[in-house]
N, C-alpha and C. Protein backbone atom coordinates (compact mmCIF):
# COMPACT_ATOMS: atom_id res chain seq x y z
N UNK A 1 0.82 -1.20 0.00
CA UNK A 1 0.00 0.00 0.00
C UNK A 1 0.86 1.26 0.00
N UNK A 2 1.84 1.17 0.80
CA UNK A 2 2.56 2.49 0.73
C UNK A 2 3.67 2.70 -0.71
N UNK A 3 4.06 1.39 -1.28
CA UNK A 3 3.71 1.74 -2.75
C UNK A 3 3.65 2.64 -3.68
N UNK A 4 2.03 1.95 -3.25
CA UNK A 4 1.10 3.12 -4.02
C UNK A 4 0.75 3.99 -3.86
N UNK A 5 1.35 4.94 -2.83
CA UNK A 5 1.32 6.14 -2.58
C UNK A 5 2.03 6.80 -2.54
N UNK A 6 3.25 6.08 -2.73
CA UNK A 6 4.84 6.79 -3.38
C UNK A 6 4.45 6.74 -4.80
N UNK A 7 3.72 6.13 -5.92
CA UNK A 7 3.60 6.07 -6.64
C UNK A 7 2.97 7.17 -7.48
N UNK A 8 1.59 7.25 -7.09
CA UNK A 8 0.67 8.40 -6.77
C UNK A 8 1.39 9.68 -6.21
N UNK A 9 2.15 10.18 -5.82
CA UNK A 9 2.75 10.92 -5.36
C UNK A 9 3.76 11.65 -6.58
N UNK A 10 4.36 10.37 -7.06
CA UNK A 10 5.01 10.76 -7.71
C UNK A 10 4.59 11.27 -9.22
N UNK A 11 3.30 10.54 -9.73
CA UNK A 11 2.27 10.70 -10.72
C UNK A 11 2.12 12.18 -10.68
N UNK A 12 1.42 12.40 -9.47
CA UNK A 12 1.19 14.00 -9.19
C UNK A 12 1.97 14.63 -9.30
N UNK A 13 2.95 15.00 -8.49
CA UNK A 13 4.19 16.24 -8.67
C UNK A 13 4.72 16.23 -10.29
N UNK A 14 4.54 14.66 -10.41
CA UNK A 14 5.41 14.99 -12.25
C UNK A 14 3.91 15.69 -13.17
N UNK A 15 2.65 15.69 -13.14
CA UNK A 15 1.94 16.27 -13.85
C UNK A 15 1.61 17.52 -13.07
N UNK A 16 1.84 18.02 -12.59
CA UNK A 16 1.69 19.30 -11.86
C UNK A 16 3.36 20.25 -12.11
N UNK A 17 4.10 19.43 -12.06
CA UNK A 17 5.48 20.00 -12.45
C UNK A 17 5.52 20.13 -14.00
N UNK A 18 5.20 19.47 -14.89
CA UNK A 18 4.70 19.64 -16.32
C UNK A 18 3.79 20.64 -16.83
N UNK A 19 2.46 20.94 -15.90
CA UNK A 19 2.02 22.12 -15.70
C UNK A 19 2.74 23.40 -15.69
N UNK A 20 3.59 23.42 -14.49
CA UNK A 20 3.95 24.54 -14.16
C UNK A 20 5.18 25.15 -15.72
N UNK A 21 5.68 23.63 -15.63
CA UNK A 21 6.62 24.23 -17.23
C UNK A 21 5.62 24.39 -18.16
N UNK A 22 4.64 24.25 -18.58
CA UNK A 22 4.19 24.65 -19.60
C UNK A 22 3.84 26.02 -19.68
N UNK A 23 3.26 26.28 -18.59
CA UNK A 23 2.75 27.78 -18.16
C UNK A 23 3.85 28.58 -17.92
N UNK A 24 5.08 28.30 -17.43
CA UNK A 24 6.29 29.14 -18.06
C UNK A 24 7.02 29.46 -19.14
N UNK A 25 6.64 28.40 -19.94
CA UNK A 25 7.03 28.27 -21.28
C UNK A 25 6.25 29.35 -22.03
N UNK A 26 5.06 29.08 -22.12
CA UNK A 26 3.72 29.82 -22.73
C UNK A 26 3.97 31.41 -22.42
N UNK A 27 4.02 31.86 -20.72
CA UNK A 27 4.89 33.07 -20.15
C UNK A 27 5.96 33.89 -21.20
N UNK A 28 7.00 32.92 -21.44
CA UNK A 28 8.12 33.17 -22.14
C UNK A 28 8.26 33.29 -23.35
N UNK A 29 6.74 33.06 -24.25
CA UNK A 29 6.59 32.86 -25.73
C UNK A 29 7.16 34.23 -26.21
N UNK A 30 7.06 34.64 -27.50
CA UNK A 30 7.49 35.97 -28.04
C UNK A 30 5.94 36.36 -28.21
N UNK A 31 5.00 35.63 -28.50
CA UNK A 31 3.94 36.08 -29.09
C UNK A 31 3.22 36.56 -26.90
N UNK A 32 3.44 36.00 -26.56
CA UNK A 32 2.62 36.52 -24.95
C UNK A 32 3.47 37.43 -24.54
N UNK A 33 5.19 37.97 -25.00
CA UNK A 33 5.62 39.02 -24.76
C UNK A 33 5.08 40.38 -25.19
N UNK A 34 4.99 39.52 -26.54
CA UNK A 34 4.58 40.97 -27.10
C UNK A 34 3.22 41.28 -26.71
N UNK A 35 2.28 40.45 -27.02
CA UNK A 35 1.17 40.82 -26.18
C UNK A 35 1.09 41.63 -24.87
N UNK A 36 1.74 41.39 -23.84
CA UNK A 36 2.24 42.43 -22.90
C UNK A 36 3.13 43.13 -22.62
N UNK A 37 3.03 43.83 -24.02
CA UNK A 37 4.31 44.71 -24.09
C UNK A 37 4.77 46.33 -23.20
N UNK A 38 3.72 46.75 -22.69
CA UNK A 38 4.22 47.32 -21.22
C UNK A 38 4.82 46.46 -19.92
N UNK A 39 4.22 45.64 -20.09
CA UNK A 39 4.52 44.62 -18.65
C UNK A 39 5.59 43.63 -18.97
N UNK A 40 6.40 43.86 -19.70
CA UNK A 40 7.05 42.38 -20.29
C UNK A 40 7.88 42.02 -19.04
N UNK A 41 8.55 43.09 -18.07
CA UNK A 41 9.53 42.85 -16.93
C UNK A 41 8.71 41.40 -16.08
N UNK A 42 7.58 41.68 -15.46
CA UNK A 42 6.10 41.19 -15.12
C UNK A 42 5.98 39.49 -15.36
N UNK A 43 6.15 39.83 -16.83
CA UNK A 43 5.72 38.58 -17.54
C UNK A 43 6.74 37.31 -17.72
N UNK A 44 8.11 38.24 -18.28
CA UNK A 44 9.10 37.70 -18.22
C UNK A 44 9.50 36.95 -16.93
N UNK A 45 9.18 37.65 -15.67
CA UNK A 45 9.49 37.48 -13.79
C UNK A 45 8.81 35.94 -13.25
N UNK A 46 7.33 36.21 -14.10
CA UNK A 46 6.45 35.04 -13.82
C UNK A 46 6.53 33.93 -14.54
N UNK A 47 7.01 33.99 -16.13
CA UNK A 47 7.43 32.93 -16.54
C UNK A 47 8.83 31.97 -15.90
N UNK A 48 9.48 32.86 -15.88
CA UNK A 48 10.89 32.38 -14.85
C UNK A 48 10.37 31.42 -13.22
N UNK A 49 9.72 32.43 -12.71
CA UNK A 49 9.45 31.17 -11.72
C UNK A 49 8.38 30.29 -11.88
N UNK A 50 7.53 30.07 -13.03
CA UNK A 50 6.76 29.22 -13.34
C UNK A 50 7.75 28.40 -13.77
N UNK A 51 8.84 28.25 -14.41
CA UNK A 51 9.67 27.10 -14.91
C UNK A 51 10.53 26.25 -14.09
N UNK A 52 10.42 27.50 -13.08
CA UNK A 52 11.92 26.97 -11.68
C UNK A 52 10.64 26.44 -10.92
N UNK A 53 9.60 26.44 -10.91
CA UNK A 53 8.85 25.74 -9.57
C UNK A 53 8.17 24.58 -10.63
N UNK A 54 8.38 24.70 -11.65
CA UNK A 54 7.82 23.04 -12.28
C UNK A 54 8.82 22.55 -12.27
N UNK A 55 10.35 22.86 -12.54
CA UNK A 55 11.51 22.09 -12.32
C UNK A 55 11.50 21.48 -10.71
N UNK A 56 11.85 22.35 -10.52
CA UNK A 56 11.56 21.30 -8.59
C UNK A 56 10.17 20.95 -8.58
N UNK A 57 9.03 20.92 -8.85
CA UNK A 57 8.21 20.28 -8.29
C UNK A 57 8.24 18.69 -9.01
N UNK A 58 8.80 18.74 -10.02
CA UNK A 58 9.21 17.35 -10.32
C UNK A 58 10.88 16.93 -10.21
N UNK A 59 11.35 17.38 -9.86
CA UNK A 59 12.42 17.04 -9.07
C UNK A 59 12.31 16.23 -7.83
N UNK A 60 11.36 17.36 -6.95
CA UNK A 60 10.78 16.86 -5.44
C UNK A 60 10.09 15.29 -5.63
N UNK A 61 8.96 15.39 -6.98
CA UNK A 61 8.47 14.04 -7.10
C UNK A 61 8.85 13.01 -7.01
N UNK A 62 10.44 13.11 -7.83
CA UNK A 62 11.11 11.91 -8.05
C UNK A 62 11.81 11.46 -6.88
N UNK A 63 12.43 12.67 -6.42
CA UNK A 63 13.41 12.71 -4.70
C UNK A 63 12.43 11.73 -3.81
N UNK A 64 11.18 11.99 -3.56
CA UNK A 64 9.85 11.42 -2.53
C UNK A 64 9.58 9.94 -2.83
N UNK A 65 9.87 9.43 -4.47
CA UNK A 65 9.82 8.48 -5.12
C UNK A 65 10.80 7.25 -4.25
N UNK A 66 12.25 8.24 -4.69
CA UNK A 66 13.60 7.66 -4.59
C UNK A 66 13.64 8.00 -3.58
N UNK A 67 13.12 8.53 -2.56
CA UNK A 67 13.88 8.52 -1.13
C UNK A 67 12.73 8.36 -0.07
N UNK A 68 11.96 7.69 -0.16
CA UNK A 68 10.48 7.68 1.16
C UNK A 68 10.50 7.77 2.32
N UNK A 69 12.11 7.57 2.88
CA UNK A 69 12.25 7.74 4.42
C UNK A 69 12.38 8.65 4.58
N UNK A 70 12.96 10.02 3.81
CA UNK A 70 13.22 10.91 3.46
C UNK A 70 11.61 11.85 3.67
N UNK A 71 10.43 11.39 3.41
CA UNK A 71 9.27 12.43 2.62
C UNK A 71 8.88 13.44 3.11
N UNK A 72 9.10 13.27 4.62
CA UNK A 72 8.63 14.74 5.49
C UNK A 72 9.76 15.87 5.58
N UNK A 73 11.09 14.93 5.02
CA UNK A 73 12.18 16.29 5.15
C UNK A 73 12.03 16.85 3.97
N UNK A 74 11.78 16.36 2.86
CA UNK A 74 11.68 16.69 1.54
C UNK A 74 10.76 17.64 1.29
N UNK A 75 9.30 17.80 1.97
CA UNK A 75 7.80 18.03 1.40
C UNK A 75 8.31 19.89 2.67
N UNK A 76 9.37 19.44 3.54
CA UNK A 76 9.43 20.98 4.70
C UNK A 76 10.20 21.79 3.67
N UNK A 77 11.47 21.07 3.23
CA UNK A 77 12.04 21.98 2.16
C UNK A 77 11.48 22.31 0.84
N UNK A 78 10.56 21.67 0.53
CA UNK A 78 9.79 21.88 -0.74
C UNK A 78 9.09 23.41 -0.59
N UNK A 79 8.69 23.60 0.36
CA UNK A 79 7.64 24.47 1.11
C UNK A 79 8.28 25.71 1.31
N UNK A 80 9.56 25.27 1.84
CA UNK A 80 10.36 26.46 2.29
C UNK A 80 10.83 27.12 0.86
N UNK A 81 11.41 26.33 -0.12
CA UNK A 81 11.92 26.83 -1.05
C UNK A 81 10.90 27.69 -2.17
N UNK A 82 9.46 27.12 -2.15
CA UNK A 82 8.07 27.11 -2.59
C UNK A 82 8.56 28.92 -2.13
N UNK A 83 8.24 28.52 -0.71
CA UNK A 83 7.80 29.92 -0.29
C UNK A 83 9.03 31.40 -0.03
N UNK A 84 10.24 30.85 -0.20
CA UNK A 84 11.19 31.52 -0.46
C UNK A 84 11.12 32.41 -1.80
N UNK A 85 10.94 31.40 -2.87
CA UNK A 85 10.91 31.61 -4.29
C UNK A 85 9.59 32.58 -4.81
N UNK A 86 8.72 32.49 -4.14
CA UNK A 86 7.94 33.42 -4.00
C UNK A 86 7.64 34.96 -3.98
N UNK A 87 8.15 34.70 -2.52
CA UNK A 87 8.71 35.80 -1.92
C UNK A 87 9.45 37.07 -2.26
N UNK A 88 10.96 35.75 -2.92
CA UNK A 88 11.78 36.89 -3.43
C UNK A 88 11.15 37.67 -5.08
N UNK A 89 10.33 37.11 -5.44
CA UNK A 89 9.67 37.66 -7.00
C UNK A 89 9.28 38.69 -6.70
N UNK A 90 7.83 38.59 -5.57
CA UNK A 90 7.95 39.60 -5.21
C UNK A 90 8.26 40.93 -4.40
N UNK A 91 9.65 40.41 -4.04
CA UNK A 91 10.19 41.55 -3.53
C UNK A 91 10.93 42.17 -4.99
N UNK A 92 11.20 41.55 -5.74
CA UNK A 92 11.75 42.08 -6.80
C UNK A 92 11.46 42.69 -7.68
N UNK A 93 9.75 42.30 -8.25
CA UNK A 93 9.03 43.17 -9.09
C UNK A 93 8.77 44.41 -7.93
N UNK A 94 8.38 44.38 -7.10
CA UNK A 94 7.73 45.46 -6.00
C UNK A 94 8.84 46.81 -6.39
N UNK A 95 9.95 46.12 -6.39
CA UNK A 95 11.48 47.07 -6.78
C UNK A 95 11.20 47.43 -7.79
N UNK A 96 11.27 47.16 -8.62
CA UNK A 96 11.34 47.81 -9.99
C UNK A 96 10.12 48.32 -10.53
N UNK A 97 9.04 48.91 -10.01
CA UNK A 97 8.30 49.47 -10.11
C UNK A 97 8.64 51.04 -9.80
């Protein structure tokens, strides 16, 4: 049973981490730049960490996969870094305004 919930686990973070790259990708297009072409700083900021938080969130997947004794240290730093990465965006757009 527990398995299958490393399994499931890992299912999730990798299609949710695929998400998040796509939606950074899409972010980063030329055609959605130009489309927000006052805001491109904005756009450009959010595509960037849409790509870095689908990269670790399937990173994390596989780590939780490959390491299960590991899952509660993994899922605190996930969180922390989650919410670090956050953070610093927007302290950074807030700046350059």
């Amino acid at each position: 049973m527990e398995h299958i919930k490393l399994a499931f686990l890992l299912v999730l973070f990798c299609a949710v981490g695929l998400v998040f790259v796509g939606v950074g990708l899409y972010f980063l297009s030329e055609k959605n730049l130009n489309y927000y072409s006052g805001k491109k700083t904005m756009v450009r900021a959010a595509g960037f960490v849409s790509l870095a938080l689908g990269i670790l969130t399937v990173i994390m997947g596989i780590a939780m996969y490959a390491q299960p004794q590991l899952l509660e240290y993994l899922v605190i730093l996930y969180l922390i870094v989650l919410i670090l990465v956050v953070f610093s965006t927007m302290i950074v757009l807030k700046k350059k305004k």
